[in-house]
PDB file of N, CA and C in Angstrom:
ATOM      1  N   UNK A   1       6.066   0.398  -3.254  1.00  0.00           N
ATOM      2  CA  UNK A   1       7.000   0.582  -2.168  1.00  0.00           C
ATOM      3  C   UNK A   1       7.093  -0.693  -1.339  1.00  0.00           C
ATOM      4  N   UNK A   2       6.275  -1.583  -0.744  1.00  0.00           N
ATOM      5  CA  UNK A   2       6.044  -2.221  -0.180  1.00  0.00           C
ATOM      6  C   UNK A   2       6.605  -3.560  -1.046  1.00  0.00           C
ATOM      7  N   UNK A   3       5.919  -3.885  -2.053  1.00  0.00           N
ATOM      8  CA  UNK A   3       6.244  -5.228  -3.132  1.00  0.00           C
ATOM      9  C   UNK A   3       7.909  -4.848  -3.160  1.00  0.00           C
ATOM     10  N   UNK A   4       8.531  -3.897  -3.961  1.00  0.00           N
ATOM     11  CA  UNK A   4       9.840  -4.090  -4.133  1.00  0.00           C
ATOM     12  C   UNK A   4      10.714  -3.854  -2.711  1.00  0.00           C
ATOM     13  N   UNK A   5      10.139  -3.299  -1.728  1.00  0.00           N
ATOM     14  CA  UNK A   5      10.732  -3.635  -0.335  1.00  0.00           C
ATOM     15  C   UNK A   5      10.668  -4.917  -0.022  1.00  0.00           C
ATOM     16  N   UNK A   6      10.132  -6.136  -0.236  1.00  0.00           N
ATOM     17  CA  UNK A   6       9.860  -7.330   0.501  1.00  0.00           C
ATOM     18  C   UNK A   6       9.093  -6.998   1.356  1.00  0.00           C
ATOM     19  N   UNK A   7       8.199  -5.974   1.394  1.00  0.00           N
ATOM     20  CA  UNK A   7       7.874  -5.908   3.198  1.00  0.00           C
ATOM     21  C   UNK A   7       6.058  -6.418   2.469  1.00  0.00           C
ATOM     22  N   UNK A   8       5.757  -7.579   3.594  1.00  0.00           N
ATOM     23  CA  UNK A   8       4.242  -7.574   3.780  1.00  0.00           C
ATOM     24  C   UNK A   8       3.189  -6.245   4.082  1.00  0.00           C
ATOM     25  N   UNK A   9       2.081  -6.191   3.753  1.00  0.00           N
ATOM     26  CA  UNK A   9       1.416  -5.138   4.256  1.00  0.00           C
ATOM     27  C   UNK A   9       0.104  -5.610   4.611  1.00  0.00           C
ATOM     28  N   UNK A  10      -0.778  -4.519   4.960  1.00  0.00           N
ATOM     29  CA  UNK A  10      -2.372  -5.133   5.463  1.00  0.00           C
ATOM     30  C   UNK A  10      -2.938  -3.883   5.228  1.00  0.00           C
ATOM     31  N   UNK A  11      -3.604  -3.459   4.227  1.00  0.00           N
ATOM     32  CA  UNK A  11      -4.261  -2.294   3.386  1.00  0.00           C
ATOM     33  C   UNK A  11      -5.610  -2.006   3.673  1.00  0.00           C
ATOM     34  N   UNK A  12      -6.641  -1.317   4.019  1.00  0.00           N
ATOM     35  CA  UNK A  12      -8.040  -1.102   4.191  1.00  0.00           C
ATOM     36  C   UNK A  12      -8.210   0.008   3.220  1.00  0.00           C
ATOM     37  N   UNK A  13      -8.674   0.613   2.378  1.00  0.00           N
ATOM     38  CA  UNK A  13      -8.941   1.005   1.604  1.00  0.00           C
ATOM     39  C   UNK A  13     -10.837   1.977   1.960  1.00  0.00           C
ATOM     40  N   UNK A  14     -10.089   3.039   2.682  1.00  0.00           N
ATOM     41  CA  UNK A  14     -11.187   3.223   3.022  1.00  0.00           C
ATOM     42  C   UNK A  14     -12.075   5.086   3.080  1.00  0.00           C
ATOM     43  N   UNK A  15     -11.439   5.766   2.040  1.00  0.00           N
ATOM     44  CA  UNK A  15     -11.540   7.064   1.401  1.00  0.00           C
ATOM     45  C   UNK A  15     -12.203   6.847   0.333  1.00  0.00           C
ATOM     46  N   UNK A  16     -12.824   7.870  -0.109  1.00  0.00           N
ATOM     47  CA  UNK A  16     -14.372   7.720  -1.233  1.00  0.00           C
ATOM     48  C   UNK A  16     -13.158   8.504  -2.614  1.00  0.00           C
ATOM     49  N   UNK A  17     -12.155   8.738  -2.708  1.00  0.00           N
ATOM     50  CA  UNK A  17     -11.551   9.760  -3.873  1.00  0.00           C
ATOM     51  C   UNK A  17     -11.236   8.204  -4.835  1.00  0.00           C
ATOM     52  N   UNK A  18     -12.011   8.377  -5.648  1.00  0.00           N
ATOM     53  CA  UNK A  18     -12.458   7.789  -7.044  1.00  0.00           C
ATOM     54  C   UNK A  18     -12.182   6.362  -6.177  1.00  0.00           C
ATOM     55  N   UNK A  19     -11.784   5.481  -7.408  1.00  0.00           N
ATOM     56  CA  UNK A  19     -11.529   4.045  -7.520  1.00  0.00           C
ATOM     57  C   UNK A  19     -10.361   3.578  -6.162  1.00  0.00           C
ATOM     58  N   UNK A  20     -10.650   2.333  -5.683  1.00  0.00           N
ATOM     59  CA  UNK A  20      -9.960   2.000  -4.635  1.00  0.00           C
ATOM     60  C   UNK A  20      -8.397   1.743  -5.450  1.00  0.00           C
ATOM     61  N   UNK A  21      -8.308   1.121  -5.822  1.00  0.00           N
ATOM     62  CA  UNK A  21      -6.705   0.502  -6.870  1.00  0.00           C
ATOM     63  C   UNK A  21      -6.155   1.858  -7.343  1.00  0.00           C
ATOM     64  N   UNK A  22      -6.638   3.139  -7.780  1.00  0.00           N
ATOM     65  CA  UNK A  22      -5.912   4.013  -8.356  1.00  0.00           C
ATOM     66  C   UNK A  22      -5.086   4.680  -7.169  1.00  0.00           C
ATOM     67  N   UNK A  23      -5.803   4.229  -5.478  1.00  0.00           N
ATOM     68  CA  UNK A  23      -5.482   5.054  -4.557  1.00  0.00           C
ATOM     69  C   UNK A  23      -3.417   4.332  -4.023  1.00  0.00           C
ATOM     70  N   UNK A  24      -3.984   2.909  -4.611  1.00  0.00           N
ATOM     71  CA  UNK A  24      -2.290   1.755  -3.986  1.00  0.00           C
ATOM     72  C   UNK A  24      -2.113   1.876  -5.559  1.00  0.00           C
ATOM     73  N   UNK A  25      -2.318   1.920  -6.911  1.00  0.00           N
ATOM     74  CA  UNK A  25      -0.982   2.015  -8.350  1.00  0.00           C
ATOM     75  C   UNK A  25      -1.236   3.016  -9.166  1.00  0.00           C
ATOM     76  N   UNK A  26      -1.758   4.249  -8.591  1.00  0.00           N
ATOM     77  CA  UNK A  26      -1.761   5.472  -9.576  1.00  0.00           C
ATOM     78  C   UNK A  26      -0.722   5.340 -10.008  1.00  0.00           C
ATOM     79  N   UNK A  27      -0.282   6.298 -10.934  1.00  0.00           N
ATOM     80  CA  UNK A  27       0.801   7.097 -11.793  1.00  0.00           C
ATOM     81  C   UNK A  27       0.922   8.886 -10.893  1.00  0.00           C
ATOM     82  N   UNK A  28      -0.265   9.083 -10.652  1.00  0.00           N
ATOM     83  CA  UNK A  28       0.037  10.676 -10.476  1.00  0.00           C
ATOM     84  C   UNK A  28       0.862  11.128  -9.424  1.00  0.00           C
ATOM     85  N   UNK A  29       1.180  12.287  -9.583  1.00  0.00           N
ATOM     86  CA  UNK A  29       1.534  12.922  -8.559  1.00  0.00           C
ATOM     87  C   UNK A  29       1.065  12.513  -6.912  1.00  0.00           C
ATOM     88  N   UNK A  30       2.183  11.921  -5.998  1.00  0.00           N
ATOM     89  CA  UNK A  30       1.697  11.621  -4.900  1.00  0.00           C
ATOM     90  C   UNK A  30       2.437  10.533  -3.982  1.00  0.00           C
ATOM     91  N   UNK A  31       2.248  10.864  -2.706  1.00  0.00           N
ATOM     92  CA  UNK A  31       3.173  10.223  -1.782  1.00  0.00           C
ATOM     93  C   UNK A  31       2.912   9.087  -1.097  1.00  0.00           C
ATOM     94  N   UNK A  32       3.482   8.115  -0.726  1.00  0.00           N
ATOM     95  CA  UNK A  32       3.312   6.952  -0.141  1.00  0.00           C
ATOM     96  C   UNK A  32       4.368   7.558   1.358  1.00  0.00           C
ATOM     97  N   UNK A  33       3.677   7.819   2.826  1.00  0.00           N
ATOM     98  CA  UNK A  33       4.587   7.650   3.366  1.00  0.00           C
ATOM     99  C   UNK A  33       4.472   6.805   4.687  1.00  0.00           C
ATOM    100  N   UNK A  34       5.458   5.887   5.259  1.00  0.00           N
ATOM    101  CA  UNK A  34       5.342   5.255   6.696  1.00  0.00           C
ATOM    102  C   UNK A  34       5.907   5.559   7.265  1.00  0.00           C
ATOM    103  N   UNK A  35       5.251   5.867   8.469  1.00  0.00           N
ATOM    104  CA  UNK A  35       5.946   6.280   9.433  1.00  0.00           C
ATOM    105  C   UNK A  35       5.249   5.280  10.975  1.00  0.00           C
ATOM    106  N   UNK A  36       5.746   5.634  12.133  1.00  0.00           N
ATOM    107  CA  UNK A  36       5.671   4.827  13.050  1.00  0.00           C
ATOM    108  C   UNK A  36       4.415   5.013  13.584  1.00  0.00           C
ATOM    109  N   UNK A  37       3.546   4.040  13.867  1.00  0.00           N
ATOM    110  CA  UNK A  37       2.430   3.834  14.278  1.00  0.00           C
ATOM    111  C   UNK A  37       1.930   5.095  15.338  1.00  0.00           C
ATOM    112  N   UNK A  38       3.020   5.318  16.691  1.00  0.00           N
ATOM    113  CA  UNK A  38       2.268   6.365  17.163  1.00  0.00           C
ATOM    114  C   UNK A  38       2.430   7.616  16.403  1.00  0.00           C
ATOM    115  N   UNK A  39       2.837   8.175  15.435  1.00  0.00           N
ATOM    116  CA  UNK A  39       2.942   9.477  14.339  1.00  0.00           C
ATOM    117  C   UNK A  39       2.175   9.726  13.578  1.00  0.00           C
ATOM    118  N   UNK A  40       1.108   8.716  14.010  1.00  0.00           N
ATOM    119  CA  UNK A  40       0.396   8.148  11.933  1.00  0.00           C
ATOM    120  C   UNK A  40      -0.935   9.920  12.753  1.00  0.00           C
ATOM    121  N   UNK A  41      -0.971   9.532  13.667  1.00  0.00           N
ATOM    122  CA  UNK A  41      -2.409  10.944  13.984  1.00  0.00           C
ATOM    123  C   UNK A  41      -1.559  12.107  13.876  1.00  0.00           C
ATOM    124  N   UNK A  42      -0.599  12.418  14.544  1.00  0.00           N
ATOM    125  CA  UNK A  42      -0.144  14.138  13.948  1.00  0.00           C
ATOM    126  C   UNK A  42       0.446  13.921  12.710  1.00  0.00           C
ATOM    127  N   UNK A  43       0.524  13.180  11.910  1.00  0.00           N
ATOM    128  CA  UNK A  43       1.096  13.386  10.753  1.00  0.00           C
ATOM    129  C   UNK A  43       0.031  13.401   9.903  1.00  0.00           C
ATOM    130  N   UNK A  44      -0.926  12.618  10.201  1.00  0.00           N
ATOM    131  CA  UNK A  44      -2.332  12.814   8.904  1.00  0.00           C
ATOM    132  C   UNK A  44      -2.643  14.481   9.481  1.00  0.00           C
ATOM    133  N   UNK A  45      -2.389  14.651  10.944  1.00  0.00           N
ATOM    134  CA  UNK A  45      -2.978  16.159  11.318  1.00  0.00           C
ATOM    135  C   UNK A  45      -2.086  17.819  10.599  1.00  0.00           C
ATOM    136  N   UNK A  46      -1.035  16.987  10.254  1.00  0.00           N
ATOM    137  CA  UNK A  46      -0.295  17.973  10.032  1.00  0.00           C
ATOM    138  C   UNK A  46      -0.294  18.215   8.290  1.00  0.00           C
ATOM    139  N   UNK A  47      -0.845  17.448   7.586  1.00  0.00           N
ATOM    140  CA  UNK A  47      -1.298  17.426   5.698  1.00  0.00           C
ATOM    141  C   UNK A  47      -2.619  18.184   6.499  1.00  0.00           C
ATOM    142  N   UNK A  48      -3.721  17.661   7.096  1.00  0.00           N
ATOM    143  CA  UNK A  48      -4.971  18.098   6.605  1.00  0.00           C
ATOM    144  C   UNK A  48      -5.163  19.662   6.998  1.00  0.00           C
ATOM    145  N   UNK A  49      -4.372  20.206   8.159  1.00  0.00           N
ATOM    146  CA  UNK A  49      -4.024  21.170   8.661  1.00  0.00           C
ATOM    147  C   UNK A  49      -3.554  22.142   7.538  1.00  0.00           C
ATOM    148  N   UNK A  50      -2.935  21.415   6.583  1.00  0.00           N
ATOM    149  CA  UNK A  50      -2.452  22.412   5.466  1.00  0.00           C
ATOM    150  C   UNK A  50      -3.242  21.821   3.958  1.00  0.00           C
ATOM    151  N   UNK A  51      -4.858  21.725   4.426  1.00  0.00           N
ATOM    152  CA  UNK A  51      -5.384  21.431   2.725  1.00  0.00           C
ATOM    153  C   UNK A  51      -4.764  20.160   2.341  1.00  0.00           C
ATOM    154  N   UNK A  52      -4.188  19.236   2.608  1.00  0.00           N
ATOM    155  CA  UNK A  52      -3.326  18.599   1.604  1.00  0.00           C
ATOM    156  C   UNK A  52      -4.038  17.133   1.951  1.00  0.00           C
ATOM    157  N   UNK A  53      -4.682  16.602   1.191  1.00  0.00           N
ATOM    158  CA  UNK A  53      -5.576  15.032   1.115  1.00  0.00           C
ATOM    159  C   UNK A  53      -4.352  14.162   1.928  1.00  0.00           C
ATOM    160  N   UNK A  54      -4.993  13.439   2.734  1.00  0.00           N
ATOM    161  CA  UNK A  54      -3.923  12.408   3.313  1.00  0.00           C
ATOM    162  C   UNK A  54      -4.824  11.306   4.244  1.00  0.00           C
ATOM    163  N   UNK A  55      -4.651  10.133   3.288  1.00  0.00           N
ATOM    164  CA  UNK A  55      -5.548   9.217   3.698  1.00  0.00           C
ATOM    165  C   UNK A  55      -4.652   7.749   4.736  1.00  0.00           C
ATOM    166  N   UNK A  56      -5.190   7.551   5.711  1.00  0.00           N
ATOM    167  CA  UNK A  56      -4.161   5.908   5.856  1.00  0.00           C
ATOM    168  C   UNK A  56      -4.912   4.755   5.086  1.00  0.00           C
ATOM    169  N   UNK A  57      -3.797   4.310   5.079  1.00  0.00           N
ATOM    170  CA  UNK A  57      -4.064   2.960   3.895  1.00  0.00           C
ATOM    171  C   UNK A  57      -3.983   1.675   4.758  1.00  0.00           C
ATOM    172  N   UNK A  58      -2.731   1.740   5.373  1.00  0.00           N
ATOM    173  CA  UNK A  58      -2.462   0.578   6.409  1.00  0.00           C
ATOM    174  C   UNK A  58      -1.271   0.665   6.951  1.00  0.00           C
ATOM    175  N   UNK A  59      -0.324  -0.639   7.211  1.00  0.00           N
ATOM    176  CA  UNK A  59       0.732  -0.855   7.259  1.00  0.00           C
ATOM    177  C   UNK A  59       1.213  -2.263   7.350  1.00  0.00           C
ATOM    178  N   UNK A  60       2.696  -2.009   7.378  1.00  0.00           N
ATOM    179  CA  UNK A  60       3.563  -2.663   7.035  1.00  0.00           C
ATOM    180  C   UNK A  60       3.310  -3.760   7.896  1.00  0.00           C
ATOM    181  N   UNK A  61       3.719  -4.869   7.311  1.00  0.00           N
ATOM    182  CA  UNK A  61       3.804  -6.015   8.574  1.00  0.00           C
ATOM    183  C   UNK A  61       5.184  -6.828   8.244  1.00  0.00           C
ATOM    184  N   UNK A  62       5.326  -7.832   7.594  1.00  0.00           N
ATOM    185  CA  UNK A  62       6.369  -8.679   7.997  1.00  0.00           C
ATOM    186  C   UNK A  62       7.499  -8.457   6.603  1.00  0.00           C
ATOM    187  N   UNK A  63       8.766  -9.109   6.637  1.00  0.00           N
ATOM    188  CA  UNK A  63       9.771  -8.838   5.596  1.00  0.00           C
ATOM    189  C   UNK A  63      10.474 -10.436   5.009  1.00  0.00           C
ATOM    190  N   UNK A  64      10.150  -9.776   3.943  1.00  0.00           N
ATOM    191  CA  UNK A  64      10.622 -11.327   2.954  1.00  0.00           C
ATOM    192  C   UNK A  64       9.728 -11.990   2.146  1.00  0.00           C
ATOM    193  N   UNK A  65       9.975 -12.735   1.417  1.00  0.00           N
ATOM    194  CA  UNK A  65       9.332 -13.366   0.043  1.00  0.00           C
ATOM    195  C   UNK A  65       7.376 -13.977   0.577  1.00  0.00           C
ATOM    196  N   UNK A  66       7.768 -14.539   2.043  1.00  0.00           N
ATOM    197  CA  UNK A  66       6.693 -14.889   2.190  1.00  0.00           C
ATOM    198  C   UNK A  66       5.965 -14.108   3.394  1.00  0.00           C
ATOM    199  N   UNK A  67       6.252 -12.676   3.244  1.00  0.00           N
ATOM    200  CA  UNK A  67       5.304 -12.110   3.884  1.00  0.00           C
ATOM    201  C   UNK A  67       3.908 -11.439   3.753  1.00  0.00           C
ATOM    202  N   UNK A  68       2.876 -11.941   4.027  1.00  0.00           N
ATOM    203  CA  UNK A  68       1.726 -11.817   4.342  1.00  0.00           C
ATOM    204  C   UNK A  68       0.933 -10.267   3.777  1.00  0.00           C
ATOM    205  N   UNK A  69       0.429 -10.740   2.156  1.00  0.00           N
ATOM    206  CA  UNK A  69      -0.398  -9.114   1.675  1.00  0.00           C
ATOM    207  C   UNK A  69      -1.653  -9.490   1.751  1.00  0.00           C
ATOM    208  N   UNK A  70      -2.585  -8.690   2.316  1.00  0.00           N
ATOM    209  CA  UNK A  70      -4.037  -8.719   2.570  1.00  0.00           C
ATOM    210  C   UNK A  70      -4.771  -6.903   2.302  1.00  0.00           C
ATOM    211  N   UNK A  71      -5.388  -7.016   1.460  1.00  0.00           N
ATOM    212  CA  UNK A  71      -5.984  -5.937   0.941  1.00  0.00           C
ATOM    213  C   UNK A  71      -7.204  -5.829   1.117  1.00  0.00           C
ATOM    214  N   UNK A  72      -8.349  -5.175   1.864  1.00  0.00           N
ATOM    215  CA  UNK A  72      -9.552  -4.618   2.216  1.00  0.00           C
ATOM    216  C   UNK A  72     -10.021  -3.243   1.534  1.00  0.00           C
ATOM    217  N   UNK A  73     -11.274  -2.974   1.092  1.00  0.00           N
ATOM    218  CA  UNK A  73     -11.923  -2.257   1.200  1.00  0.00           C
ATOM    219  C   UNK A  73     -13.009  -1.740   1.474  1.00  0.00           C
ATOM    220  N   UNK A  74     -12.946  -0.523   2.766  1.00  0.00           N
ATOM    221  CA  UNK A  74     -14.205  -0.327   3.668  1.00  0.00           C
ATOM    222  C   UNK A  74     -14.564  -1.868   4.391  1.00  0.00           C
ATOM    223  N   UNK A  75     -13.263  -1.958   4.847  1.00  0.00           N
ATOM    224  CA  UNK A  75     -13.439  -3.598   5.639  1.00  0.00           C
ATOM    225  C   UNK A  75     -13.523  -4.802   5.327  1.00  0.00           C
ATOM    226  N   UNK A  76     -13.625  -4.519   3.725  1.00  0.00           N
ATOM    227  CA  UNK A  76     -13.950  -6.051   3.301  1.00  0.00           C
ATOM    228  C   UNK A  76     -12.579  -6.210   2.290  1.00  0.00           C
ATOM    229  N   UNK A  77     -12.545  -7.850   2.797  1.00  0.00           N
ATOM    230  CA  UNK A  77     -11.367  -8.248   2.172  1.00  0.00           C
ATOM    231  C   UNK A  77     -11.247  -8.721   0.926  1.00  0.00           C
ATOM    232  N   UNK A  78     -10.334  -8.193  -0.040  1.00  0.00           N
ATOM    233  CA  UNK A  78     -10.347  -8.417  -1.750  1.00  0.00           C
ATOM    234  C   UNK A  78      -9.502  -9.237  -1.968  1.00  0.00           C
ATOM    235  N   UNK A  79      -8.411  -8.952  -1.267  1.00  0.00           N
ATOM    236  CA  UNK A  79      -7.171  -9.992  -1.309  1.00  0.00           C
ATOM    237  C   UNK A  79      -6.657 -10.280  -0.166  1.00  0.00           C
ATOM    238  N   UNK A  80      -6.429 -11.870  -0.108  1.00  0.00           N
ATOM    239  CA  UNK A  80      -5.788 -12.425   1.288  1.00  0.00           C
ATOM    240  C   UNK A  80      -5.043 -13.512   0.826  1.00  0.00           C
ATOM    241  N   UNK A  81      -4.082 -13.952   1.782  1.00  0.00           N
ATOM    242  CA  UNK A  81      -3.912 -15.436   1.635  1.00  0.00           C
ATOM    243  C   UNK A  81      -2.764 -15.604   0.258  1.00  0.00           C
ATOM    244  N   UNK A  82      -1.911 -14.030   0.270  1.00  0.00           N
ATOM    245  CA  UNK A  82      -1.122 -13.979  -0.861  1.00  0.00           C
ATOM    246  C   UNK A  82      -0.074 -13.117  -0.418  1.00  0.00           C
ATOM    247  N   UNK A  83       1.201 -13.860  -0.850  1.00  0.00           N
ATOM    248  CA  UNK A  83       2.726 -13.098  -0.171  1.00  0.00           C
ATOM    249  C   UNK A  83       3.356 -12.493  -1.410  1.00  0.00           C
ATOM    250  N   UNK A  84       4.621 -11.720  -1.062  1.00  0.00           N
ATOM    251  CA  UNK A  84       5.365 -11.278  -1.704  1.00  0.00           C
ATOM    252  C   UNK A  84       5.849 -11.566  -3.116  1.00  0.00           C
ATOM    253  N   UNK A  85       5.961 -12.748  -2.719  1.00  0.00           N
ATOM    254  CA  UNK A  85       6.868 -13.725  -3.786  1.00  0.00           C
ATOM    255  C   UNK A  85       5.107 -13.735  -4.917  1.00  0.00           C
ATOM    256  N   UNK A  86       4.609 -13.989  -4.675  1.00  0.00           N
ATOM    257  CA  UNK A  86       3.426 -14.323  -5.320  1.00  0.00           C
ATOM    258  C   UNK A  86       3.113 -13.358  -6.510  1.00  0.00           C
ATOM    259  N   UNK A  87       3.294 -11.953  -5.768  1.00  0.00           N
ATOM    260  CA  UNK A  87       2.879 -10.928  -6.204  1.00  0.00           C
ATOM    261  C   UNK A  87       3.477 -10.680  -7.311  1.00  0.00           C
ATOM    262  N   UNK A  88       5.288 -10.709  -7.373  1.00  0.00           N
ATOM    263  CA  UNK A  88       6.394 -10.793  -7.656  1.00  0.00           C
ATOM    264  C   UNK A  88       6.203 -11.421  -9.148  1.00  0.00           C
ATOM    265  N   UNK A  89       6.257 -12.923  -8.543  1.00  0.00           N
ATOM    266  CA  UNK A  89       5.970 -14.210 -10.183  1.00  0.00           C
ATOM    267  C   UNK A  89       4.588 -13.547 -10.809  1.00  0.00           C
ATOM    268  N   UNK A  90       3.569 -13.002 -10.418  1.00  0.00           N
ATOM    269  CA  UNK A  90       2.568 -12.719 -11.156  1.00  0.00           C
ATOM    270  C   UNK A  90       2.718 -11.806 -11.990  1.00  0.00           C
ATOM    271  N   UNK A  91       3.237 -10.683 -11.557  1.00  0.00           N
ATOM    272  CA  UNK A  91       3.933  -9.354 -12.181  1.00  0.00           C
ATOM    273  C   UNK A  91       4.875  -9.495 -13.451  1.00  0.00           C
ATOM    274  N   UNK A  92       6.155 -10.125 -12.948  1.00  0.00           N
ATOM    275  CA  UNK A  92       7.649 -10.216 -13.873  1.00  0.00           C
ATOM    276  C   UNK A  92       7.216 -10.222 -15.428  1.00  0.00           C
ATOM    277  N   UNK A  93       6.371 -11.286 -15.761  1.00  0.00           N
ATOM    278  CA  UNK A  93       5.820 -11.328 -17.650  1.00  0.00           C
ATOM    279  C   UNK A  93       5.568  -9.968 -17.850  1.00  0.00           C
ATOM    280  N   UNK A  94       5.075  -8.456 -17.104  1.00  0.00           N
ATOM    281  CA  UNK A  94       4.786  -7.572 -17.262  1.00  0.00           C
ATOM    282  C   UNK A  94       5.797  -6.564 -17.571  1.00  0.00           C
ATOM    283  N   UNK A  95       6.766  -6.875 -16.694  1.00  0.00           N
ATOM    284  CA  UNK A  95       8.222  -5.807 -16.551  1.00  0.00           C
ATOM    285  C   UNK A  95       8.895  -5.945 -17.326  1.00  0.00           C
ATOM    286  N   UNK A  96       9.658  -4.850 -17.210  1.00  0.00           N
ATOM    287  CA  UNK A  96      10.984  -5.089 -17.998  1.00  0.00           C
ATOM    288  C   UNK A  96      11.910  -5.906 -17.741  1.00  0.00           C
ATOM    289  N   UNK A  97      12.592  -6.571 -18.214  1.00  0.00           N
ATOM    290  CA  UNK A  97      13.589  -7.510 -18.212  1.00  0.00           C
ATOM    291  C   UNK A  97      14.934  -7.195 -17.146  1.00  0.00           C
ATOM    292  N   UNK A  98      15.268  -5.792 -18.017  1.00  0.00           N
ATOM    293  CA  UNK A  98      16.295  -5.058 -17.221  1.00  0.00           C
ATOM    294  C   UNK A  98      16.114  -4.531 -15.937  1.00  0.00           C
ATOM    295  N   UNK A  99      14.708  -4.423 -15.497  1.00  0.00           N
ATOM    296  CA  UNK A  99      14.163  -4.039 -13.901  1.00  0.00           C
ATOM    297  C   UNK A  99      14.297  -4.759 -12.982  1.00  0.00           C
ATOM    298  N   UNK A 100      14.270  -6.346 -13.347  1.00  0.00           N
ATOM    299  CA  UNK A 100      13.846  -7.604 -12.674  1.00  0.00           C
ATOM    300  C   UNK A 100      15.557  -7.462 -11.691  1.00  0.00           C
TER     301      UNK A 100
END
């Protein structure tokens, strides 16, 4: 969501449900949602209120090729010091042609 938005993000990774990476590129069933900083507490209140796992991850920060991705887990930082565009050229050899 974030990579093909252009939008930078700043991720902490900080829920024990399996592997940190399956939690930002699963396949399964499951929602990515942002919403505005003061919403983020009744809205995690309003999933856990109904059973339903709902972890924060982070958020969004800046928009465009060279905005700013930094990835943590349980505080510690895995990835920094790497933008959009980066992410982007690293990826493309992977994709489909017709996606790009």
């Amino acid at each position: 969501m974030a990579f093909a938005g252009l939008s930078g993000l700043n991720v902490d990774v900080t829920h024990k449900c399996g592997q940190p990476l399956e939690a930002l590129f699963s396949e399964e069933t499951g929602w990515v949602v942002e919403v505005h900083p003061q919403d983020a507490d009744y809205i995690q209140t309003q999933f856990k209120d109904r059973a339903v796992p709902c972890h924060m991850l982070g958020w969004s920060t800046a928009f465009g090729w060279q905005a700013p991705i930094q990835v943590a887990v349980d505080g510690l930082v895995v990835l920094e010091n790497v933008d959009v565009l980066s992410l982007f050229v690293a990826y493309t050899p992977v994709t489909c042609s017709d996606c790009v």
